[in-house]
Protein backbone atom coordinates (compact mmCIF):
# COMPACT_ATOMS: atom_id res chain seq x y z
CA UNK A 1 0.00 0.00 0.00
CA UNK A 2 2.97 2.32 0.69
CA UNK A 3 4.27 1.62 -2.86
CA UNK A 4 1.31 2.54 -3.78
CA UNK A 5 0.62 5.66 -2.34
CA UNK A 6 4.56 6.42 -3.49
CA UNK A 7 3.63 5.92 -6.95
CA UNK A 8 0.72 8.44 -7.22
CA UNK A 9 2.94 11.14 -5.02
CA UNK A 10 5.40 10.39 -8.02
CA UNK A 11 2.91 10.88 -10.44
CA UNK A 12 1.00 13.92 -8.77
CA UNK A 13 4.13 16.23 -8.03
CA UNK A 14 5.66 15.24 -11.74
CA UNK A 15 5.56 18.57 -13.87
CA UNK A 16 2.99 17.92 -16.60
CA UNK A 17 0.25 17.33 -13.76
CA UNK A 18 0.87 20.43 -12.13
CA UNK A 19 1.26 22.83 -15.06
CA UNK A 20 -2.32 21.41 -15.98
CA UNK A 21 -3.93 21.91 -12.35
CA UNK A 22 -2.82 25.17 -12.56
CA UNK A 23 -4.23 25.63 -16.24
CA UNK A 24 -7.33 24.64 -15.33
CA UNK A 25 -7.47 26.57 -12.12
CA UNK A 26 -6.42 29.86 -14.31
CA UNK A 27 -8.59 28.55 -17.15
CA UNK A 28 -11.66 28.59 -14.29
CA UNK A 29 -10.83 32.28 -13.23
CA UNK A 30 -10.38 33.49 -16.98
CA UNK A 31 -14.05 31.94 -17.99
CA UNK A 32 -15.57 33.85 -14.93
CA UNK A 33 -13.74 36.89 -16.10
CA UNK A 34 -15.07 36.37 -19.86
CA UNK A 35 -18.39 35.36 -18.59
CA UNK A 36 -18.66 39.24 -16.93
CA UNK A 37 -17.24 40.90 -19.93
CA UNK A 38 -20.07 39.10 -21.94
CA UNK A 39 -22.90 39.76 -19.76
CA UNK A 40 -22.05 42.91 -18.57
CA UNK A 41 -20.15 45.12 -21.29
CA UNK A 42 -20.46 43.08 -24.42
CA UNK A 43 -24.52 42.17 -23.62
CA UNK A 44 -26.02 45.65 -22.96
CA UNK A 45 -24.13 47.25 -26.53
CA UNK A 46 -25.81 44.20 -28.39
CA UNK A 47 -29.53 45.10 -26.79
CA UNK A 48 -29.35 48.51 -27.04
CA UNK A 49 -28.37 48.00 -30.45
CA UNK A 50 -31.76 45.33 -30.55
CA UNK A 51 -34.02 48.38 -29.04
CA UNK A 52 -33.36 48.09 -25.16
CA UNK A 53 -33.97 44.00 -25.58
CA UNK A 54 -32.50 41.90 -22.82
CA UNK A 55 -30.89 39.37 -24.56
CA UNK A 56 -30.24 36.88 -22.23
CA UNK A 57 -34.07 36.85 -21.60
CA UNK A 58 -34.95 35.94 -25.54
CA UNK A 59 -36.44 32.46 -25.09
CA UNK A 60 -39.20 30.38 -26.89
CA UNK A 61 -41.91 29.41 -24.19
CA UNK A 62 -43.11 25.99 -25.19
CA UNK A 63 -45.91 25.40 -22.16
CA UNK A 64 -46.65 28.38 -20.54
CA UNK A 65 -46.85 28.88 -16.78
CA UNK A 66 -50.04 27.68 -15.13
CA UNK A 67 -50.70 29.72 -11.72
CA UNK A 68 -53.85 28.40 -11.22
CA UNK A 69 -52.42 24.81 -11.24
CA UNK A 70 -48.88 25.86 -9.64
CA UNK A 71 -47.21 24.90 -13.29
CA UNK A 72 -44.03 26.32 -14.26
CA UNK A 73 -42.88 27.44 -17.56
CA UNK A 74 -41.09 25.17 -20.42
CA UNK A 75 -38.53 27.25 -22.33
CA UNK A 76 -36.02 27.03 -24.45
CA UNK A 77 -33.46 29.56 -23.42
CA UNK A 78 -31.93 30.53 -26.26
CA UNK A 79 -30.56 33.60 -25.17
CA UNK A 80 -28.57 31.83 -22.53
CA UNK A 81 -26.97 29.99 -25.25
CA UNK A 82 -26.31 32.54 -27.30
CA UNK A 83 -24.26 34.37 -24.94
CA UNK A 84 -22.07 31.00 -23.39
CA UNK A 85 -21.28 30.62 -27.47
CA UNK A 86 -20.61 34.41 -27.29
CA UNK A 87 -17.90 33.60 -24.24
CA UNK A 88 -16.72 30.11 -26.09
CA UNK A 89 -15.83 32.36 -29.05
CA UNK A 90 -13.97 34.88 -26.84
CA UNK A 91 -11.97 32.61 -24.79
CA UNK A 92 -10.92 30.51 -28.15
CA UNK A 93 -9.65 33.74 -29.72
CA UNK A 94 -7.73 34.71 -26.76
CA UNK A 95 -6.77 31.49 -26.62
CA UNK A 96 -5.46 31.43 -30.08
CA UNK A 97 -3.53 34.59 -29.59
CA UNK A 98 -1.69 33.23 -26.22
CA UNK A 99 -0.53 30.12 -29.13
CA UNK A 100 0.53 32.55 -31.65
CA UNK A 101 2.42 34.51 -29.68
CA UNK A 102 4.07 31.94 -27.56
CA UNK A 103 4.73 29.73 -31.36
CA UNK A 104 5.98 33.26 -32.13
CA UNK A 105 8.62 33.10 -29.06
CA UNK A 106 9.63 29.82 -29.68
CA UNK A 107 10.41 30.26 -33.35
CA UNK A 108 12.50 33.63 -32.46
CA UNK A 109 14.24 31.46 -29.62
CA UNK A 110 14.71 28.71 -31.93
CA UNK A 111 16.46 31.14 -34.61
CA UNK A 112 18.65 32.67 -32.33
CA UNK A 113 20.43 29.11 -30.43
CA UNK A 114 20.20 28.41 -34.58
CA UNK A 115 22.97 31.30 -35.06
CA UNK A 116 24.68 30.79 -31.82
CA UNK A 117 25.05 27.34 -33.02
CA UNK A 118 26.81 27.93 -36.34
CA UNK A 119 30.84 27.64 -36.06
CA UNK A 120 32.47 30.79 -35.95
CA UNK A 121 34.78 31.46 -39.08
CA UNK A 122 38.50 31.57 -38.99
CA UNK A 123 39.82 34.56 -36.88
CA UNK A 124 42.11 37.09 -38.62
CA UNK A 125 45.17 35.58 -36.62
CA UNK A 126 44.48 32.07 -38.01
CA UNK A 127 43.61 33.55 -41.36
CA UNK A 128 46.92 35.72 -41.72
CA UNK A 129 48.69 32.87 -40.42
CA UNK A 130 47.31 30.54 -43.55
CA UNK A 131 48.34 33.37 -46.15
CA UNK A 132 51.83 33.32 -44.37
CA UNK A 133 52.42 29.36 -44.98
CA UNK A 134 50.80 29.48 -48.23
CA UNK A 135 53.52 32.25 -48.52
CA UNK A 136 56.46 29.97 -47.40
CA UNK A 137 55.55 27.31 -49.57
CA UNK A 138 55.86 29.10 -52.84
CA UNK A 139 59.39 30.16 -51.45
């Protein structure tokens, strides 16, 4: 059981697990932070440009709400939708920028160990020193 237990700690503290618990935990904040900039900046621009419409109310009432009988309403909240697809598309292009510029980064890292890589040429010493053998030997 203690091997056991060893093998998970092993597993648990090794890198790739922990960079993505904290993705995840970041991902969590950044969707509650993209849900608010929907709903409360992006949202009102879109129904005041709809005549004062609350959007996230638009919804197609299927049964409608019995009083008499204590029934609720059956709806299709469309609206709702509309504005978690609204956050989907906002997180994927933020997304896709983080991956363009980090690819970016990577390629300009890549290029530079490239150069740093590449052998030096001959120093002027070494170089002068070839002409004055080459020199000799026609002597």
């Amino acid at each position: 059981m203690k091997k056991f237990f060893g093998e998970f700690k092993d597993f648990a503290m090794r890198g790739n697990v922990l960079d993505m618990a904290i993705g995840v935990v970041i991902g969590g904040a950044f969707g509650k932070i993209t849900a608010s900039l929907v709903n409360d900046i992006i949202m009102p621009f879109i129904s005041m440009i709809t005549g004062g419409v609350d959007f996230s109310q638009w919804k197609w009432v299927l049964k409608a709400a019995d009083e008499v009988n204590e029934v609720a309403e059956v709806a299709v909240n469309f609206g709702s939708l509309l504005s978690v697809i609204l956050d989907f598309i906002i997180i994927a292009f933020v997304m896709f920028l983080v991956v363009k510029g980090m690819n970016k980064l990577k390629k300009k890292k890549e290029a530079a160990e490239e150069a740093a890589a590449e052998p030096a040429g001959p120093t002027t010493e070494e170089l002068l020193g070839e002409i004055r053998d080459l020199l000799k030997d026609r002597q």
